[in-house]
N, C-alpha and C. Protein backbone atom coordinates (compact mmCIF):
# COMPACT_ATOMS: atom_id res chain seq x y z
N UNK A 1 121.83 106.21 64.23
CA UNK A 1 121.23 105.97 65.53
C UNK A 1 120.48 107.22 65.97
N UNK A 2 119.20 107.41 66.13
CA UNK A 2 118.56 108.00 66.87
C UNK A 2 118.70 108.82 68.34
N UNK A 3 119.04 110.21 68.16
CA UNK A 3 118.95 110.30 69.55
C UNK A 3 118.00 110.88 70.33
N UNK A 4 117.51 110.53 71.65
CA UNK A 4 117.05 110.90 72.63
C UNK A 4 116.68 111.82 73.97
N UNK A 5 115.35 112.32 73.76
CA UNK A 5 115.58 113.25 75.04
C UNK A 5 114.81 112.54 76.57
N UNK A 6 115.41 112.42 77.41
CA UNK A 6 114.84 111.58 78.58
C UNK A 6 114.55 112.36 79.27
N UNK A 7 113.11 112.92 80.20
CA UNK A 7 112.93 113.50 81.49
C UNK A 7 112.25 112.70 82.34
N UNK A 8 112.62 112.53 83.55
CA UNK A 8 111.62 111.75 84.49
C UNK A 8 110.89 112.81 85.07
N UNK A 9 109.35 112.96 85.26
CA UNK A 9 108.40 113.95 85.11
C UNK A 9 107.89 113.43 86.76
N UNK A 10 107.71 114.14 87.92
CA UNK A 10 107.09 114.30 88.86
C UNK A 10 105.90 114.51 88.57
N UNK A 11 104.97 113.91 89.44
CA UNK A 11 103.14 114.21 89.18
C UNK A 11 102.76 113.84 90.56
N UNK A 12 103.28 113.22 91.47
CA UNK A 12 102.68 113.75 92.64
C UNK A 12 103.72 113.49 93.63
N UNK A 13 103.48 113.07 94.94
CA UNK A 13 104.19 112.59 96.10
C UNK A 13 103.53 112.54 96.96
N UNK A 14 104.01 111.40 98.08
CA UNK A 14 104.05 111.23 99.43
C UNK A 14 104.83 112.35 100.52
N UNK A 15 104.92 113.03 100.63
CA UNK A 15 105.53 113.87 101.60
C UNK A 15 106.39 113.56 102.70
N UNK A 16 105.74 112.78 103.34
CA UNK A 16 106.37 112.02 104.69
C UNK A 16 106.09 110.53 104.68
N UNK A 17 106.86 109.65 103.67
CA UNK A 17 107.28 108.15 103.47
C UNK A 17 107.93 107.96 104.54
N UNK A 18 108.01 106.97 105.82
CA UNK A 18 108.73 106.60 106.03
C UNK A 18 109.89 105.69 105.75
N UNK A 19 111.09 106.32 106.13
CA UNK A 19 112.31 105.97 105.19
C UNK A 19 112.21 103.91 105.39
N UNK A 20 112.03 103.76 106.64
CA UNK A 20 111.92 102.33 106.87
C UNK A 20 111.38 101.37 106.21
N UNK A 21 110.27 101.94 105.80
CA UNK A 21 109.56 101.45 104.32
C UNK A 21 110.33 101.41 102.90
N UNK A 22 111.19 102.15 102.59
CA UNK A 22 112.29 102.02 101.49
C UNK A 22 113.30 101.66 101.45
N UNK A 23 114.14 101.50 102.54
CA UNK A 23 115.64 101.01 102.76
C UNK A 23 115.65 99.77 103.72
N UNK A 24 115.49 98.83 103.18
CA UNK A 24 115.32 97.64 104.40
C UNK A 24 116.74 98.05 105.43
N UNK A 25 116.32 97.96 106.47
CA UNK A 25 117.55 97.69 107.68
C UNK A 25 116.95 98.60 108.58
N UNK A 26 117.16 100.16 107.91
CA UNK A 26 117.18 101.24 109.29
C UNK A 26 115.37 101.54 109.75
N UNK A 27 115.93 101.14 111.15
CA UNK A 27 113.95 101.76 111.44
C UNK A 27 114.34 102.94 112.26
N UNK A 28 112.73 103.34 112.14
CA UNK A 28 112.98 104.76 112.73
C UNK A 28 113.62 105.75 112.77
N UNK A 29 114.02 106.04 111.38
CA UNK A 29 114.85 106.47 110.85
C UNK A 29 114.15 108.22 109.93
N UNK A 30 113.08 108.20 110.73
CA UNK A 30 112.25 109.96 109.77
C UNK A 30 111.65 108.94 108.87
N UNK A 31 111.63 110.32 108.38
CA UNK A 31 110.51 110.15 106.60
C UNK A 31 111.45 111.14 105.85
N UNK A 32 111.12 110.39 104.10
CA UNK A 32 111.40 110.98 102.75
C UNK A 32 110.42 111.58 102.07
N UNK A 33 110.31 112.67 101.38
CA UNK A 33 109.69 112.77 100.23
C UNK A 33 109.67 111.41 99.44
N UNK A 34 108.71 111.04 98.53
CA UNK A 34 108.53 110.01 98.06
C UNK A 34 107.55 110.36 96.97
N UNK A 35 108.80 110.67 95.65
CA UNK A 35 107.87 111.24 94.30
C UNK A 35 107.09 109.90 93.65
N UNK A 36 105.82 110.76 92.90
CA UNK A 36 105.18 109.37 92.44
C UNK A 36 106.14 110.17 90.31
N UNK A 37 106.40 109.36 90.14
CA UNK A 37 106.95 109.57 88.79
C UNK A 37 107.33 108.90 87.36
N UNK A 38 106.89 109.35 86.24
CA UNK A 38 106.82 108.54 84.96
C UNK A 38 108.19 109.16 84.03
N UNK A 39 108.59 108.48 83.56
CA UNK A 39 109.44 109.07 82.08
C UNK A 39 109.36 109.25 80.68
N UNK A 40 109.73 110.05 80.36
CA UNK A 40 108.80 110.41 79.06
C UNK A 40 110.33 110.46 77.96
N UNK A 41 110.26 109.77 76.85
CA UNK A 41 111.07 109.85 75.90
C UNK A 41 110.62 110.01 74.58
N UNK A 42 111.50 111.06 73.72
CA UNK A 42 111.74 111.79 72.98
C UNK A 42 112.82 111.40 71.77
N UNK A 43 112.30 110.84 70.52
CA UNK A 43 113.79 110.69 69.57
C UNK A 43 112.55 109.99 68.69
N UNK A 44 113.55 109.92 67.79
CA UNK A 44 113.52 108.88 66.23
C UNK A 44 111.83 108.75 65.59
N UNK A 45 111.17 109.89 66.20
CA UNK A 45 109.73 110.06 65.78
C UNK A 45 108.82 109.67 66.67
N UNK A 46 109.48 108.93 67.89
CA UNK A 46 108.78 108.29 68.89
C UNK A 46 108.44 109.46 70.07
N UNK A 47 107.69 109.22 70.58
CA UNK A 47 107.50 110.12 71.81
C UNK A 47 107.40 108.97 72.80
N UNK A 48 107.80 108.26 73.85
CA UNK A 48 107.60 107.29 74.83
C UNK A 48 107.50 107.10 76.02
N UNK A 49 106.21 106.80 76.63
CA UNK A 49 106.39 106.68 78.04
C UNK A 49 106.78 105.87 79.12
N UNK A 50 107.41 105.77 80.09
CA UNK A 50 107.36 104.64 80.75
C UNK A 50 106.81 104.86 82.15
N UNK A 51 105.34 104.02 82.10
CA UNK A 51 104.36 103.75 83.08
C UNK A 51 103.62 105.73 82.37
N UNK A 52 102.43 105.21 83.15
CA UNK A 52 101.49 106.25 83.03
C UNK A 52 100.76 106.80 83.91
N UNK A 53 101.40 106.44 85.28
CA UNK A 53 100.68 107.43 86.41
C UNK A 53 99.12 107.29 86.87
N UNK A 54 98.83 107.53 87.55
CA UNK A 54 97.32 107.70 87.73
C UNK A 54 96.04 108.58 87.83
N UNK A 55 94.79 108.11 87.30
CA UNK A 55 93.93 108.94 87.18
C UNK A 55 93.05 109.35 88.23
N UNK A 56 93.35 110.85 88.83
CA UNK A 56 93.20 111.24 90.57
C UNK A 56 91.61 111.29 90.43
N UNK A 57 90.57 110.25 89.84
CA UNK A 57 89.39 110.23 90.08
C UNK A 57 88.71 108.56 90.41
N UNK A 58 87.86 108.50 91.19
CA UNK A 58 87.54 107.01 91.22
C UNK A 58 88.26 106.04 92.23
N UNK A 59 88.76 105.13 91.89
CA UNK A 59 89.63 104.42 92.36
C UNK A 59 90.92 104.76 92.51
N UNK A 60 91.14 105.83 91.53
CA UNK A 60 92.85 105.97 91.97
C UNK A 60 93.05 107.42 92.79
N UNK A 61 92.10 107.97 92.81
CA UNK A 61 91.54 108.92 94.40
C UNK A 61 91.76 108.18 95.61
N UNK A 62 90.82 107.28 95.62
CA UNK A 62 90.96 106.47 96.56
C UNK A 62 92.35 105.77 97.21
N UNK A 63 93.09 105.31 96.53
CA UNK A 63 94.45 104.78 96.63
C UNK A 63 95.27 105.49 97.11
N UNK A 64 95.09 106.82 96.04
CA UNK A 64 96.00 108.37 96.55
C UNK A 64 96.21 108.36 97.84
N UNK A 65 94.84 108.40 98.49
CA UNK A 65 94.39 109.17 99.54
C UNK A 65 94.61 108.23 100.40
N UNK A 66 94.30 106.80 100.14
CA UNK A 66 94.94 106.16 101.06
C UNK A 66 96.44 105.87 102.00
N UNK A 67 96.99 106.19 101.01
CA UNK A 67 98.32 106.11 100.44
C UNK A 67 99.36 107.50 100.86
N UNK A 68 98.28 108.98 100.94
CA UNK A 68 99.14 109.98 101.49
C UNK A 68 99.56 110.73 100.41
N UNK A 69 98.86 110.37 98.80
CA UNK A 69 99.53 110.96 97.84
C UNK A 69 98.51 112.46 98.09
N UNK A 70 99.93 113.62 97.45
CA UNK A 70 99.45 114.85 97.51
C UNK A 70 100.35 115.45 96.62
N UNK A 71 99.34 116.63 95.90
CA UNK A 71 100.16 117.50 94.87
C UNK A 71 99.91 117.08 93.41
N UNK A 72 99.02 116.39 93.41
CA UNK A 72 98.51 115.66 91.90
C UNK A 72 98.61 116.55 91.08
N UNK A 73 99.10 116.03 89.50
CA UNK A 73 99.21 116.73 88.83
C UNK A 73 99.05 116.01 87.47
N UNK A 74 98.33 115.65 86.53
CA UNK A 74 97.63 114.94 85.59
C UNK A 74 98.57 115.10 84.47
N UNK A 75 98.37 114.33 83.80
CA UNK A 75 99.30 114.30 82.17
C UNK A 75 99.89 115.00 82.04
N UNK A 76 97.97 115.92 81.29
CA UNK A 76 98.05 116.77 80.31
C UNK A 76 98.63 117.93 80.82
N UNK A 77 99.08 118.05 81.94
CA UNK A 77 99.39 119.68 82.33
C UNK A 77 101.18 118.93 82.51
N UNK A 78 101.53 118.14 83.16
CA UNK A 78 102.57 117.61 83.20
C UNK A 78 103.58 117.45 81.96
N UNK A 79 103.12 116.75 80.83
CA UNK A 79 103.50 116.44 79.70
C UNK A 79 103.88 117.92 78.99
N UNK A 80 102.87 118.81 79.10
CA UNK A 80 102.57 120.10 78.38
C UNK A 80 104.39 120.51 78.90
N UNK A 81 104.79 120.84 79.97
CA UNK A 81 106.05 121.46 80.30
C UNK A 81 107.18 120.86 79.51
N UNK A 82 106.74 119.64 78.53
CA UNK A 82 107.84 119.39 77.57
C UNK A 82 107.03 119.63 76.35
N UNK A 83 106.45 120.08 76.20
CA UNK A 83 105.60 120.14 75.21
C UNK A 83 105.03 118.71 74.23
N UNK A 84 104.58 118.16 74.94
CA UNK A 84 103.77 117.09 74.63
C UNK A 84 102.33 116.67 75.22
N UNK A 85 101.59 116.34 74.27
CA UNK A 85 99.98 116.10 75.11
C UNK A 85 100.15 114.70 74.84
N UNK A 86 99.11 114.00 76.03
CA UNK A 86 98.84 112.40 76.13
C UNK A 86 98.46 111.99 74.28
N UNK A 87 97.58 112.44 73.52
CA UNK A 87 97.47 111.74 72.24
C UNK A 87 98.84 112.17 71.33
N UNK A 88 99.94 112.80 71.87
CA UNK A 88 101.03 112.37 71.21
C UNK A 88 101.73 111.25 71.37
N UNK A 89 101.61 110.87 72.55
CA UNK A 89 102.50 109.67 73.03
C UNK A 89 102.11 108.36 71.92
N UNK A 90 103.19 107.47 71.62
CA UNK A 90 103.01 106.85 70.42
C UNK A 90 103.28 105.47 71.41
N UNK A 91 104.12 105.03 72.50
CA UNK A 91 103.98 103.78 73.53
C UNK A 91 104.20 104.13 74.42
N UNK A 92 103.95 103.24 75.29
CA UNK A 92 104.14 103.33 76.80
C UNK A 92 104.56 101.75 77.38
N UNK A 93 105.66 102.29 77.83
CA UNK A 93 105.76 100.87 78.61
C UNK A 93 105.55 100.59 80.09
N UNK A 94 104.83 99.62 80.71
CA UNK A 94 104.22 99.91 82.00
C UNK A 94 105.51 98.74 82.66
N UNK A 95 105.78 99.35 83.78
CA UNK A 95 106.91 98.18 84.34
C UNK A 95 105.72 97.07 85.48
N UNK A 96 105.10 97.61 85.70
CA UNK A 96 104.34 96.92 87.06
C UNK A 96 102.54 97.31 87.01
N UNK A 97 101.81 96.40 87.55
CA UNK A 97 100.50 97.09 87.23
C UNK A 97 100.14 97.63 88.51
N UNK A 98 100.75 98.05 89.30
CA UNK A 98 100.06 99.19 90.46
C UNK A 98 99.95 100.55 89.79
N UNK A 99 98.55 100.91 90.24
CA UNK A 99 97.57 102.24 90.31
C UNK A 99 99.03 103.18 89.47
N UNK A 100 99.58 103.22 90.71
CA UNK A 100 100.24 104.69 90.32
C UNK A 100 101.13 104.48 88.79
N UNK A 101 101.07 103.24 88.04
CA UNK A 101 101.82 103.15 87.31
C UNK A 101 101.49 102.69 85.76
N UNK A 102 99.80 102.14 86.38
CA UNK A 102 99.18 102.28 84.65
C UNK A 102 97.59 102.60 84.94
N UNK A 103 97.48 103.21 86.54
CA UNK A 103 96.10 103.79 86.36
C UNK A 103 95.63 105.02 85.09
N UNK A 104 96.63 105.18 84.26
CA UNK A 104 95.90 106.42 83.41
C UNK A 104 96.22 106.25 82.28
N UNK A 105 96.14 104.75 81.73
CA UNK A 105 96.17 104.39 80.03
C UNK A 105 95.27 104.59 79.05
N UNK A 106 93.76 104.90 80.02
CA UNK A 106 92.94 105.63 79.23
C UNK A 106 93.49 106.95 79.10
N UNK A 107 93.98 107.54 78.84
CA UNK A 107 94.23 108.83 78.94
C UNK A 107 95.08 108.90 77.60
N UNK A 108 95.79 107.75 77.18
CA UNK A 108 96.56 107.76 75.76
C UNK A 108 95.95 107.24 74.72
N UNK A 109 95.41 107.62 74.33
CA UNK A 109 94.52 107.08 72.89
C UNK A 109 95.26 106.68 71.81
N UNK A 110 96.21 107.04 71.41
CA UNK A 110 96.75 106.93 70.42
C UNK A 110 97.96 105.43 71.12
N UNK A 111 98.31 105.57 72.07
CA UNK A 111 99.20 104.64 72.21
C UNK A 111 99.34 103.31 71.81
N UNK A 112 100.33 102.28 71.86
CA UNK A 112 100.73 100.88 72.12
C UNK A 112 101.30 101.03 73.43
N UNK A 113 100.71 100.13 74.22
CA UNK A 113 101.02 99.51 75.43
C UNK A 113 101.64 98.11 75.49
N UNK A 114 103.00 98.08 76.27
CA UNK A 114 103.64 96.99 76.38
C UNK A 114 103.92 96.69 77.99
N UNK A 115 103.76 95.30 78.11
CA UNK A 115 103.50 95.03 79.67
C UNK A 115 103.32 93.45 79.34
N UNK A 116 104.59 93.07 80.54
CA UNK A 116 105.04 91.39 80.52
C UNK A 116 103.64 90.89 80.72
N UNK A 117 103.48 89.75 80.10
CA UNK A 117 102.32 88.82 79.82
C UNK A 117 102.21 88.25 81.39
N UNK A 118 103.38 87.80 81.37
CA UNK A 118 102.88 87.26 83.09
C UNK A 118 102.30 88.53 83.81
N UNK A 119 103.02 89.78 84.23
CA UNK A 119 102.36 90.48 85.01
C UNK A 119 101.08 90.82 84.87
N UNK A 120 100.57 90.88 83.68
CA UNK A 120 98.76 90.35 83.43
C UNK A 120 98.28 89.72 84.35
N UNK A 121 98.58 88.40 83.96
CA UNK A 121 98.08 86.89 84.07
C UNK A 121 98.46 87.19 85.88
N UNK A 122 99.46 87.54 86.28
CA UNK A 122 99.31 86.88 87.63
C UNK A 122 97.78 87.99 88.37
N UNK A 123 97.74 89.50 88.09
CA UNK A 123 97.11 90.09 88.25
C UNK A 123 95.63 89.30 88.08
N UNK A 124 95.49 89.29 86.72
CA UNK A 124 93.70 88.58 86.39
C UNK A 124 93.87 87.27 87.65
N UNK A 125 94.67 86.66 87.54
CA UNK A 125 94.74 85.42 88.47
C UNK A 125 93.97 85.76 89.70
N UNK A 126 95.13 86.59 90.42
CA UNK A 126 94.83 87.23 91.78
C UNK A 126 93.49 87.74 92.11
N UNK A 127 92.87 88.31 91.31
CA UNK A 127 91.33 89.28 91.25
C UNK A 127 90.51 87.93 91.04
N UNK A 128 90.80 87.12 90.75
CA UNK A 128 89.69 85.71 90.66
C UNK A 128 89.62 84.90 92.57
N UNK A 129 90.46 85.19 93.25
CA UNK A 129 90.76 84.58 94.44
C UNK A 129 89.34 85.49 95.46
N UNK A 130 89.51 85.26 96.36
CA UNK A 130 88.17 85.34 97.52
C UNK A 130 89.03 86.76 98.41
N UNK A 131 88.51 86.78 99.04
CA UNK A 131 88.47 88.37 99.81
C UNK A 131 89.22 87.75 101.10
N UNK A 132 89.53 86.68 101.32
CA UNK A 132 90.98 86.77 102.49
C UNK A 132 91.91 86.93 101.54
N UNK A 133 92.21 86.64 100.33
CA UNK A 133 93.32 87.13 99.19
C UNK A 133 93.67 88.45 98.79
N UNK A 134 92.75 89.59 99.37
CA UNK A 134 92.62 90.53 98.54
C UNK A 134 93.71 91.32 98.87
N UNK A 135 94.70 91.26 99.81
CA UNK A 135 96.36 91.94 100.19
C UNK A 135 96.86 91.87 99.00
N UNK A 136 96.85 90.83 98.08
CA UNK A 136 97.43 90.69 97.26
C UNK A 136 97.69 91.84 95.77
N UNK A 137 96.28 92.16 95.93
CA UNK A 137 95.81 93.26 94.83
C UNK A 137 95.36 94.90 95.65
N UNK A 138 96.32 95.10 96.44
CA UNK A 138 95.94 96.33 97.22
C UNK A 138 96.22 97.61 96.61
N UNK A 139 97.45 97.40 95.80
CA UNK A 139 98.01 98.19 95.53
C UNK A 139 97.81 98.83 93.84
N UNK A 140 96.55 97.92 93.72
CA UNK A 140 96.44 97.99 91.76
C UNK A 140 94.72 98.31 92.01
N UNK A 141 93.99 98.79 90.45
CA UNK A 141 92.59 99.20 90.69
C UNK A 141 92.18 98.13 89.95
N UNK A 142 91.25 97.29 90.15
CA UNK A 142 90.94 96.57 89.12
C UNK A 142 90.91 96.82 87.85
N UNK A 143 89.85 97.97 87.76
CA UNK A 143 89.02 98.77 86.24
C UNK A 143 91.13 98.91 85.25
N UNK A 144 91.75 98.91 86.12
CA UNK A 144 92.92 98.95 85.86
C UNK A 144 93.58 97.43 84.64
N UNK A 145 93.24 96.69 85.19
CA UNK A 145 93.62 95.74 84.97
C UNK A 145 92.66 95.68 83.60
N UNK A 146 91.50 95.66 83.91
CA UNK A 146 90.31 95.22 82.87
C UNK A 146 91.11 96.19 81.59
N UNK A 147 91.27 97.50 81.51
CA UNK A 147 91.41 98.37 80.38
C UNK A 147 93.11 97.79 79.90
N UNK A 148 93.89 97.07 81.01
CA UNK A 148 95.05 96.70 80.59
C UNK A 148 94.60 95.56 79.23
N UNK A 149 93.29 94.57 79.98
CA UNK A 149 93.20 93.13 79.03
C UNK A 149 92.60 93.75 77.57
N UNK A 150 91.58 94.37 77.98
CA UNK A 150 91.13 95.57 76.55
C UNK A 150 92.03 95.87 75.79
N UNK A 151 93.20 96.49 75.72
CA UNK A 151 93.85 97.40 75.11
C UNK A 151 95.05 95.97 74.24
N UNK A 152 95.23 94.71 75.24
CA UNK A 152 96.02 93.71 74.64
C UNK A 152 95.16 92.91 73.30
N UNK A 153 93.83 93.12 73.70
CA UNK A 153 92.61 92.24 72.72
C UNK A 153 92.42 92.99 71.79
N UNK A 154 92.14 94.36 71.88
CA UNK A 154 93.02 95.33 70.30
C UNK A 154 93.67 95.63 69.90
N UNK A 155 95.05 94.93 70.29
CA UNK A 155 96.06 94.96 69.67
C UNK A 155 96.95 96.59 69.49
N UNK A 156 96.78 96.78 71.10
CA UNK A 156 97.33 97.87 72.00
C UNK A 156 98.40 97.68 72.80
């Protein structure tokens, strides 16, 4: 059996989340720090990520900033403190397709990307609907989605 090194890697945060927003029940209750964060695993020849964070240019600037994110901090400088660069990473598994969590799959070249078929499909779904729909997809970049369907059609 293979063993493993696990770090969950900080790359940015919210500063002042309000807590009410994370713990259903208590309101008014302050604010949390609120890390934005990926995990990176280590063993059996694999290097692996789970989710890939976002790329602080474009659309996922935009989101950031919407959003209150501050302290960005990109891969390659991130990864480097375990000593790994983005074209080492060999997969990545994305749990969800919001921004902060597979805005930066261009960034792994070398990877396989794995990501539930439905969470695709409901995404492409959603981006086909009209602009009173668009709550729905607030939280994801499109160009996001598109490089997700890319990367499944080459067999990524």
């Amino acid at each position: 059996m293979a063993h493993y090194s696990i770090w969950v890697l900080e790359y940015a945060a919210v500063e002042k989340f309000p807590f009410s927003v994370m713990m259903y029940g208590p309101q008014h209750q302050g604010t949390r720090k609120l890390p934005y964060a990926y995990a990176l695993l280590k063993g059996g020849g694999e290097t692996i990520l789970i989710d890939t964070g976002y790329d602080h240019v474009a659309y996922g600037e935009q989101l950031a900033t919407a959003y209150g994110v501050s302290n960005y901090h990109g891969p390659r400088a991130v990864l480097a403190e375990c000593g790994v660069k983005p074209e080492d990473v060999t997969s990545v598994f994305i749990t969800h397709a919001h921004f902060d969590h597979m805005g930066a799959m261009h960034l792994f070249p070398n990877a396989k990307f794995y990501v539930q078929k439905s969470e695709l499909d409901k995404w492409v779904w959603a981006l086909t609907l009209g602009p009173e729909y668009r709550f729905l997809v607030g939280g994801g970049d499109p160009a996001d989605i598109v490089r997700a369907v890319e990367a499944a059609k080459e067999g990524r």
